[in-house]
C-alpha atoms as a PDB file:
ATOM      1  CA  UNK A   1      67.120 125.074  88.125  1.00  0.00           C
ATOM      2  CA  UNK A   2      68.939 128.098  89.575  1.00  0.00           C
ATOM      3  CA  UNK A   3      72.393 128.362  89.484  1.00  0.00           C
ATOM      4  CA  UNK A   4      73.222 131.299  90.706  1.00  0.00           C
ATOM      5  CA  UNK A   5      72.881 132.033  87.068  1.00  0.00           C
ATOM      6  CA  UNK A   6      76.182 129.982  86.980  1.00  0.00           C
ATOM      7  CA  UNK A   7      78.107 133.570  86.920  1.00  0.00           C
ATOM      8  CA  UNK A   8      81.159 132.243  88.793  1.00  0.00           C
ATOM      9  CA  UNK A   9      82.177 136.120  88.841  1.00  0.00           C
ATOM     10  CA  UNK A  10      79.414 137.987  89.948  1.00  0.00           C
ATOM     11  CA  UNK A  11      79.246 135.659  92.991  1.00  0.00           C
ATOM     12  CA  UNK A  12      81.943 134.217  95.016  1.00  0.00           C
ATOM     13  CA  UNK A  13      84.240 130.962  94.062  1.00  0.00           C
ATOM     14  CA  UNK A  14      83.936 129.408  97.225  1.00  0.00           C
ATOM     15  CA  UNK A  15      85.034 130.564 100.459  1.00  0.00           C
ATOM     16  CA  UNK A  16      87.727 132.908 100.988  1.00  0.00           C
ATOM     17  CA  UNK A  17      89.638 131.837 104.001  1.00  0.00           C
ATOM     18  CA  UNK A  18      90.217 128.258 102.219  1.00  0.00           C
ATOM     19  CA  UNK A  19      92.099 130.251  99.439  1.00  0.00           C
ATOM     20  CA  UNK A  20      93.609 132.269 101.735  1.00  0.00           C
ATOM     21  CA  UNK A  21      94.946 129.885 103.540  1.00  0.00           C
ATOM     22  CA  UNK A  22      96.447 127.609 100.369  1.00  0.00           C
ATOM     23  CA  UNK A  23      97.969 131.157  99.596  1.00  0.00           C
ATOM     24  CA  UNK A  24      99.715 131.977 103.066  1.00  0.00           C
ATOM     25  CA  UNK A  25     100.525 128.374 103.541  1.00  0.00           C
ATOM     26  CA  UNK A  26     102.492 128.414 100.221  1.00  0.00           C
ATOM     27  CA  UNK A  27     104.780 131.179 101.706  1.00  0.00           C
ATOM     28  CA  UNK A  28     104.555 130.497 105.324  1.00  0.00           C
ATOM     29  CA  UNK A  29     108.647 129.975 105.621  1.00  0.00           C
ATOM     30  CA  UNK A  30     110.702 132.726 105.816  1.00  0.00           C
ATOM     31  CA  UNK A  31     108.717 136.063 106.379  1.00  0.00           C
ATOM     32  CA  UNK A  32     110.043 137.377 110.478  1.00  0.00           C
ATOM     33  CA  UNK A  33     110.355 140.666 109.171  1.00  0.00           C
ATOM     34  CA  UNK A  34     106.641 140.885 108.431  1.00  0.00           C
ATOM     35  CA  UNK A  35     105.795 139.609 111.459  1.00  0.00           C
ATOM     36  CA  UNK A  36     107.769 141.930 113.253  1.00  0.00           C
ATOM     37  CA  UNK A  37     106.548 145.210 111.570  1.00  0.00           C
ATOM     38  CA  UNK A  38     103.014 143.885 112.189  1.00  0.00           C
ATOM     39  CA  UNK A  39     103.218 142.680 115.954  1.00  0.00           C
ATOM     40  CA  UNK A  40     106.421 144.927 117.068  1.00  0.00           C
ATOM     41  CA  UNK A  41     109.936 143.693 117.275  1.00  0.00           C
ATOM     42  CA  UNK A  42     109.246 141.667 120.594  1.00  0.00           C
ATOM     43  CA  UNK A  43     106.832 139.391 117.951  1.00  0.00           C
ATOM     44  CA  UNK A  44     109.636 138.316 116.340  1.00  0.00           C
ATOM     45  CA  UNK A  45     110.933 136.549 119.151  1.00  0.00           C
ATOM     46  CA  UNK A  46     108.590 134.939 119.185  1.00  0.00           C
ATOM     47  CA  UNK A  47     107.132 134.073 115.903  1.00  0.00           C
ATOM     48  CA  UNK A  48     108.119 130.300 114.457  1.00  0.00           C
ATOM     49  CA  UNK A  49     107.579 130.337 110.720  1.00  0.00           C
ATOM     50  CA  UNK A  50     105.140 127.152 109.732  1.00  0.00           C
ATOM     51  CA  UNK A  51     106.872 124.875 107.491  1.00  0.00           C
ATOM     52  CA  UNK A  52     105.343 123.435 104.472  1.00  0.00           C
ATOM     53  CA  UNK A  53     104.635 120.368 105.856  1.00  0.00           C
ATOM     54  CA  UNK A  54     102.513 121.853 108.912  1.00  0.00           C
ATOM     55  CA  UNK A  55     100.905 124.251 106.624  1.00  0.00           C
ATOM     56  CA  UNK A  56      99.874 121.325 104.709  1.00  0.00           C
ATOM     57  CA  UNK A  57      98.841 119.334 107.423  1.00  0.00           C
ATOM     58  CA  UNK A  58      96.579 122.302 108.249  1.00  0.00           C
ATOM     59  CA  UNK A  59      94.519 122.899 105.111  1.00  0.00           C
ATOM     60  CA  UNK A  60      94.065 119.119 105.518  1.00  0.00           C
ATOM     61  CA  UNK A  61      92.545 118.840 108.466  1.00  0.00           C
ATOM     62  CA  UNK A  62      90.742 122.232 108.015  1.00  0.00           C
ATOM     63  CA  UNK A  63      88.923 121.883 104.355  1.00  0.00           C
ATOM     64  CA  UNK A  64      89.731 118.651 103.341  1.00  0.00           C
ATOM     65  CA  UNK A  65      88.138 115.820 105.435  1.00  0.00           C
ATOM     66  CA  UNK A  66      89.322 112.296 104.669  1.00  0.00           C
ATOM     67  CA  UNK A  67      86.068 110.915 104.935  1.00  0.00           C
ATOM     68  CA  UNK A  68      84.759 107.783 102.772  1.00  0.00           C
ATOM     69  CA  UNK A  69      82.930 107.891  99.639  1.00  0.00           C
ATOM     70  CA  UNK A  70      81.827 105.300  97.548  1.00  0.00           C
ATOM     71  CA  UNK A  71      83.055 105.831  93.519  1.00  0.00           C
ATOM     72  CA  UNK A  72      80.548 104.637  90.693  1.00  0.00           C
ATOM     73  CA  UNK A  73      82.379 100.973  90.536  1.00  0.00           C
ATOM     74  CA  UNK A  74      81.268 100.480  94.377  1.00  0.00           C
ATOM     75  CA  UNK A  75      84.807 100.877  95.484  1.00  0.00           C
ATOM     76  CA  UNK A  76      85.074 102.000  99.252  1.00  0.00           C
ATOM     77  CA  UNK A  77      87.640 105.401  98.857  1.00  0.00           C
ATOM     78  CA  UNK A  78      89.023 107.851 101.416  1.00  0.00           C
ATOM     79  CA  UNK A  79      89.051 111.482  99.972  1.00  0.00           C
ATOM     80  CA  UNK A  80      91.809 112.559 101.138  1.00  0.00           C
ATOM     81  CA  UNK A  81      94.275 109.571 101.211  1.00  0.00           C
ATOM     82  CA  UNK A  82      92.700 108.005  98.083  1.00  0.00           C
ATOM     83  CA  UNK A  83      92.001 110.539  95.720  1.00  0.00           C
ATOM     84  CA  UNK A  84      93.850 114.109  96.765  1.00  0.00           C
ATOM     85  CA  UNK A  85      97.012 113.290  98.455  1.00  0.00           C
ATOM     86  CA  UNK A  86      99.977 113.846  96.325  1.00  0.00           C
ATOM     87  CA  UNK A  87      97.767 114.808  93.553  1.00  0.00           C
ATOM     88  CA  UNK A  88      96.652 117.376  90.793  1.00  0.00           C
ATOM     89  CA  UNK A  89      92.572 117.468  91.000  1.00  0.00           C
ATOM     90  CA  UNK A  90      89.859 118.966  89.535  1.00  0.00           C
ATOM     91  CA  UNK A  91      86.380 118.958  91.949  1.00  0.00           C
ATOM     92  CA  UNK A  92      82.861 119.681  91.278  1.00  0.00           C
ATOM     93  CA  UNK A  93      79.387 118.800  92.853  1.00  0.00           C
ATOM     94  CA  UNK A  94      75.980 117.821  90.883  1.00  0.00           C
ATOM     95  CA  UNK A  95      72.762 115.131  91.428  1.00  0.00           C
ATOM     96  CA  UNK A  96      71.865 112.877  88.963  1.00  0.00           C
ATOM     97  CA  UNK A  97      68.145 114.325  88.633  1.00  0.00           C
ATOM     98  CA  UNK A  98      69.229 118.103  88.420  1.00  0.00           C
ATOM     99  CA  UNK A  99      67.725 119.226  84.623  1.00  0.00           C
ATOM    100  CA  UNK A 100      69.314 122.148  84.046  1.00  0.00           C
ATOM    101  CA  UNK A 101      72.949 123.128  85.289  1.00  0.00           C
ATOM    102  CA  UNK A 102      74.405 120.198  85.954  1.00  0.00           C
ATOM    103  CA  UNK A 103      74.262 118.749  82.651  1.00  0.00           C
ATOM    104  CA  UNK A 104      75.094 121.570  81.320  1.00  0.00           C
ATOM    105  CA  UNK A 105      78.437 121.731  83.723  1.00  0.00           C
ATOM    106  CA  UNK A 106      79.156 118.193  83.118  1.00  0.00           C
ATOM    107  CA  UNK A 107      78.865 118.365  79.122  1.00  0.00           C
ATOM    108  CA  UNK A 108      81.315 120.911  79.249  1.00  0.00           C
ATOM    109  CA  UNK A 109      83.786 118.973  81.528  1.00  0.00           C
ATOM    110  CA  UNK A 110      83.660 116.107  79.005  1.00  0.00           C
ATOM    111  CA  UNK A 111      85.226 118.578  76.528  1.00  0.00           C
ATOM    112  CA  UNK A 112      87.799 119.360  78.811  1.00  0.00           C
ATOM    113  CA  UNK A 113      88.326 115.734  79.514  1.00  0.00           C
ATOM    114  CA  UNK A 114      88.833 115.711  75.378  1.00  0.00           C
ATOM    115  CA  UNK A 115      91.534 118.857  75.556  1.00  0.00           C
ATOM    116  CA  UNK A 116      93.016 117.207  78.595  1.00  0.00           C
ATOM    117  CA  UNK A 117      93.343 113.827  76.822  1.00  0.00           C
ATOM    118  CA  UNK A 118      95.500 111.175  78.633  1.00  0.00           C
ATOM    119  CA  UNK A 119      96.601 113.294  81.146  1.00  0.00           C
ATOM    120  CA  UNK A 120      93.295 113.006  83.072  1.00  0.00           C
ATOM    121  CA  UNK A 121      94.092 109.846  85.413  1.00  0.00           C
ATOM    122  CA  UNK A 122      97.818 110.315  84.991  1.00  0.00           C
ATOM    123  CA  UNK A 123      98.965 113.667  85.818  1.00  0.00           C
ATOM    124  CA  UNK A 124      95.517 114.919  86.515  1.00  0.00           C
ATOM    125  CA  UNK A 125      92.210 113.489  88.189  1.00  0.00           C
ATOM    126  CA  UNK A 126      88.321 114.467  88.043  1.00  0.00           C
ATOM    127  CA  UNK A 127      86.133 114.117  90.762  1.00  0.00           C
ATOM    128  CA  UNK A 128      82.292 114.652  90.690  1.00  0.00           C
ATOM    129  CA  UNK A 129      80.654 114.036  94.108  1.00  0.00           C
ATOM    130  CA  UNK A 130      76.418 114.319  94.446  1.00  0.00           C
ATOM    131  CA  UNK A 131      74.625 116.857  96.315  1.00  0.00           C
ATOM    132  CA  UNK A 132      71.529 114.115  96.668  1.00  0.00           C
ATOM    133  CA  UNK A 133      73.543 111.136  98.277  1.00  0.00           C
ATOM    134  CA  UNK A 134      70.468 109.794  99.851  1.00  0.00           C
ATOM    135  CA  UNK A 135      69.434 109.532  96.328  1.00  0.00           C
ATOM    136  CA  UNK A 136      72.340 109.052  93.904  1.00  0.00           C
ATOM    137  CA  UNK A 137      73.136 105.197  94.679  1.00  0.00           C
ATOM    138  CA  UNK A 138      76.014 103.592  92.900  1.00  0.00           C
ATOM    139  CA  UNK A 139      73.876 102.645  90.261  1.00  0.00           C
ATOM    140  CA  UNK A 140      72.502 106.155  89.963  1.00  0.00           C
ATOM    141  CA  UNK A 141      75.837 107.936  89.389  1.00  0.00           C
ATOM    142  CA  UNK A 142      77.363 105.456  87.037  1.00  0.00           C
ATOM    143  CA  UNK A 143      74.016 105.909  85.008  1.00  0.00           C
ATOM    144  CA  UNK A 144      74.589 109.246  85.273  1.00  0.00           C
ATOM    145  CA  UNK A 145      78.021 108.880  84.253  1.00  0.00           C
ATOM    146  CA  UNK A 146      78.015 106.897  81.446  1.00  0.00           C
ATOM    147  CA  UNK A 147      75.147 108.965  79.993  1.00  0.00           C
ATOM    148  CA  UNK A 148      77.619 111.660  79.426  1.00  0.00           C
ATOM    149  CA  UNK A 149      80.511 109.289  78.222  1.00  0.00           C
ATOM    150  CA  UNK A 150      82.635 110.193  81.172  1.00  0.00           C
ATOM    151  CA  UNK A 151      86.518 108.830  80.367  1.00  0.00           C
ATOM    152  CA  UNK A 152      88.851 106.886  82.554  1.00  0.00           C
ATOM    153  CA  UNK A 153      90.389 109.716  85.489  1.00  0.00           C
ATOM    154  CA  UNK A 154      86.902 111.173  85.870  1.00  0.00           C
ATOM    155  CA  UNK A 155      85.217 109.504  88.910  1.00  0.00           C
ATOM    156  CA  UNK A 156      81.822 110.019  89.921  1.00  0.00           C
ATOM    157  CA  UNK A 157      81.092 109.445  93.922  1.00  0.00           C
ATOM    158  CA  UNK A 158      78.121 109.689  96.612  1.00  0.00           C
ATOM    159  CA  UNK A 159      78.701 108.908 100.512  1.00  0.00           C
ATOM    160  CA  UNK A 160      76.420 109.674 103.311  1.00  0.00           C
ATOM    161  CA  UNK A 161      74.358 112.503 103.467  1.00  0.00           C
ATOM    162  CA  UNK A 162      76.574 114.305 106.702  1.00  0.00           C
ATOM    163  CA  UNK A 163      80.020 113.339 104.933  1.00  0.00           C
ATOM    164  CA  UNK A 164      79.257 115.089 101.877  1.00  0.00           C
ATOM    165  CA  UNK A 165      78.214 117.937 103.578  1.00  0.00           C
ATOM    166  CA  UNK A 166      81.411 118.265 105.628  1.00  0.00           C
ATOM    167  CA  UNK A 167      82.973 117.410 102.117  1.00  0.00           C
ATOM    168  CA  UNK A 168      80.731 120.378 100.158  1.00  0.00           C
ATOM    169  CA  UNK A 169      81.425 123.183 103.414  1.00  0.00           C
ATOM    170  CA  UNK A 170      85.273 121.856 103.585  1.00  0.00           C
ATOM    171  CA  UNK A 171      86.316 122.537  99.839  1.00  0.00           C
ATOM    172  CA  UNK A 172      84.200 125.737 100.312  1.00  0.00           C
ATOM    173  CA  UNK A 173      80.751 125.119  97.929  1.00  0.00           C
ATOM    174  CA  UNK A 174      78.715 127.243  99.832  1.00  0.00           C
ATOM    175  CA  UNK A 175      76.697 130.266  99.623  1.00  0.00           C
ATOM    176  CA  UNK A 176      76.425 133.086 102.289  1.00  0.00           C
ATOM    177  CA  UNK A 177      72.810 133.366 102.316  1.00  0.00           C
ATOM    178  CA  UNK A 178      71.730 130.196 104.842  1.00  0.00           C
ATOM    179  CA  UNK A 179      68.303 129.613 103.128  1.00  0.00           C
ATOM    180  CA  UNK A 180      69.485 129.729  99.628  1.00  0.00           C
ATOM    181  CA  UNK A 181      72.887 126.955 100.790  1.00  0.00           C
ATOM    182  CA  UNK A 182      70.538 124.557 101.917  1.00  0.00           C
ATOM    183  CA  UNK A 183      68.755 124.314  98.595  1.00  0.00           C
ATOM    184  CA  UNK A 184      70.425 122.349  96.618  1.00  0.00           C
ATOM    185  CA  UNK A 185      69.065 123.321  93.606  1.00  0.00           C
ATOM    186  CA  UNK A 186      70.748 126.712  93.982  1.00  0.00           C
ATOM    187  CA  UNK A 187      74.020 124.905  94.549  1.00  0.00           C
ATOM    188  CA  UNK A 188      77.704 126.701  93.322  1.00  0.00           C
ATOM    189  CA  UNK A 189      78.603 124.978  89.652  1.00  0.00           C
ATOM    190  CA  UNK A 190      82.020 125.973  89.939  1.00  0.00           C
ATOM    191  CA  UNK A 191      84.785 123.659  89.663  1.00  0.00           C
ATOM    192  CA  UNK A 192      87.474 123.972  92.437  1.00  0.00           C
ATOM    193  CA  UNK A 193      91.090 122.809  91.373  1.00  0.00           C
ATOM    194  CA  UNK A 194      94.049 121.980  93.105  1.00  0.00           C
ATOM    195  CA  UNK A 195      97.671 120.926  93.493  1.00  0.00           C
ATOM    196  CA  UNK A 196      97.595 119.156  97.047  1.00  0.00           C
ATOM    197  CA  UNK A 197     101.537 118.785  97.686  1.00  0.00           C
ATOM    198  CA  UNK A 198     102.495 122.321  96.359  1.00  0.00           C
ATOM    199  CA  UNK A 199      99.148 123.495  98.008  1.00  0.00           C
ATOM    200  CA  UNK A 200      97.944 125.706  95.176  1.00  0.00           C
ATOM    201  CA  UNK A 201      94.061 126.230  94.936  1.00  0.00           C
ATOM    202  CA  UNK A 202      91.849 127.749  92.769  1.00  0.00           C
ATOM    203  CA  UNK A 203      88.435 128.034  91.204  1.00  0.00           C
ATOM    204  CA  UNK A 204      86.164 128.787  87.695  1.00  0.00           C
ATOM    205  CA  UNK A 205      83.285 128.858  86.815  1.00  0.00           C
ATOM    206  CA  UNK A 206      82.227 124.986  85.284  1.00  0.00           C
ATOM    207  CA  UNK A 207      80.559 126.616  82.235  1.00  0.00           C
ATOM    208  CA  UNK A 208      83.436 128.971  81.247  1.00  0.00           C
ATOM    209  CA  UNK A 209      85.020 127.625  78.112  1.00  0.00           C
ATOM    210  CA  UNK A 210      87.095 124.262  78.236  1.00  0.00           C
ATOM    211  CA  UNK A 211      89.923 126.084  76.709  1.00  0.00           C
ATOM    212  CA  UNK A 212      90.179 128.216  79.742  1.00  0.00           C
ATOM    213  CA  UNK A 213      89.517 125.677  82.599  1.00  0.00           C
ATOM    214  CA  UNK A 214      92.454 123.370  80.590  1.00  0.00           C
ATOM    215  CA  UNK A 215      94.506 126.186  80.931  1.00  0.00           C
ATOM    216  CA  UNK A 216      93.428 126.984  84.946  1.00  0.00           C
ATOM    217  CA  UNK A 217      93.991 123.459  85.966  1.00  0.00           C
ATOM    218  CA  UNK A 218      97.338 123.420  83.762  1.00  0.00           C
ATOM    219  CA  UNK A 219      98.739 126.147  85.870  1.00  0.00           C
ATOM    220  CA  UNK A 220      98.018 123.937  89.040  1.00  0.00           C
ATOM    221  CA  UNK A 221     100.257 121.352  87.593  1.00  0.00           C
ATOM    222  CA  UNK A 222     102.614 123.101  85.933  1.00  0.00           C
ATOM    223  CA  UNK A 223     102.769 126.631  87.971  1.00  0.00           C
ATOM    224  CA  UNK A 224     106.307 127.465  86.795  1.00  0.00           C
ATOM    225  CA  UNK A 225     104.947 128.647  83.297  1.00  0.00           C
ATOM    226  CA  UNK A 226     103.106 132.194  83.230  1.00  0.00           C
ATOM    227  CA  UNK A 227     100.970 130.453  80.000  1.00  0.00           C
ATOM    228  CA  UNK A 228     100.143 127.593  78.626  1.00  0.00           C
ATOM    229  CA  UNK A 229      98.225 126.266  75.388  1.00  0.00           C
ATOM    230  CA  UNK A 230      95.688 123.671  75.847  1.00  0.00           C
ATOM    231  CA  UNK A 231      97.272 119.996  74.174  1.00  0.00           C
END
């Protein structure tokens, strides 16, 4: 299976505008004076600076949808409500019959499961969603799972076939080229991490080392310190 050959920076991490707009959102108080140097001074008068809660509400409703899913336990979830709001998450996409990349992406998420030790499903929480819902059942994903020893905070989830779309295009999983996005063998194995509340989002590739995706999605939750060590 192609992968893009899983070079998270040859090609993009997802699309710009959602990062963009995490990044403006995060300092959308308090800027008139750029407003006014870019629009003239009669902008200012005019210009209301988006609090944190709008800006917030915004990326919400823009890229991510609080549509239900269905976890590997058969548990009836919201994604936004029930497993981002108010949280520290790490996201990632694969289908239980993909042979090459996803495996490959998921092995290497169980070691940073390991690094992350009890922090995943306390301070942190790992979501896989399926490509292949019309496929992947419950049974299918937990299979798929439990084949790789997934721990507790790491949930595995399918839905129907247009909510995981409007999930995959939301979070930004897609690749310009129209013919090459809707083969979902080509799909983005990048893992897209987040702090919801402090709106901070990023992405990696999901084959770079562990050591450096503990330390990406460490930053999300802790983005006062300039470095961290993996635990």
């Amino acid at each position: 299976m192609k992968d893009l050959k899983q070079n998270g920076l040859e090609k993009p991490l997802g699309r710009r505008s959602f990062l963009n707009l995490a990044a403006t959102a995060a300092v959308a108080t308090g800027i008139p004076g750029a407003a006014a140097a870019a629009s003239g001074e009669n902008a200012l008068a005019r210009f209301v600076p988006e609090t944190p809660a709008l800006a917030r509400s915004r990326i919400q409703q823009q890229h991510l949808p609080n549509i239900p899913l269905i976890t590997h336990e058969g548990k009836e979830v919201r994604f936004y409500d029930d497993l981002v709001k108010d949280k520290v998450v790490m996201l990632n996409f694969f289908y239980a019959l993909c042979g090459d990349v996803c495996p490959a992406v998921t092995a290497n998420l169980v070691e940073v499961q390991k690094m992350l030790g009890d922090q995943v499903g306390r301070d942190i929480f790992m979501y896989s969603f399926t490509l292949r819902p019309e496929a992947d059942d419950v049974l299918a994903i937990q299979n798929y799972r439990d084949t790789f020893g997934a721990g507790p905070g790491w949930t595995f989830l399918t839905g129907k076939p247009d909510d995981i779309e409007k999930l995959r295009r939301g979070i930004g999983f897609t690749i310009p080229n129209p013919e090459q996005d809707r083969d979902t063998t080509q799909h983005i194995g990048n893992v897209r991490y987040g702090n919801e509340p402090l709106m901070l989002w990023a992405a990696c590739p999901g084959m770079a080392k562990p050591a450096f995706i503990v330390e990406s999605i460490t930053w999300a939750l802790r983005p006062e310190s300039n470095h961290v060590t993996p635990p």
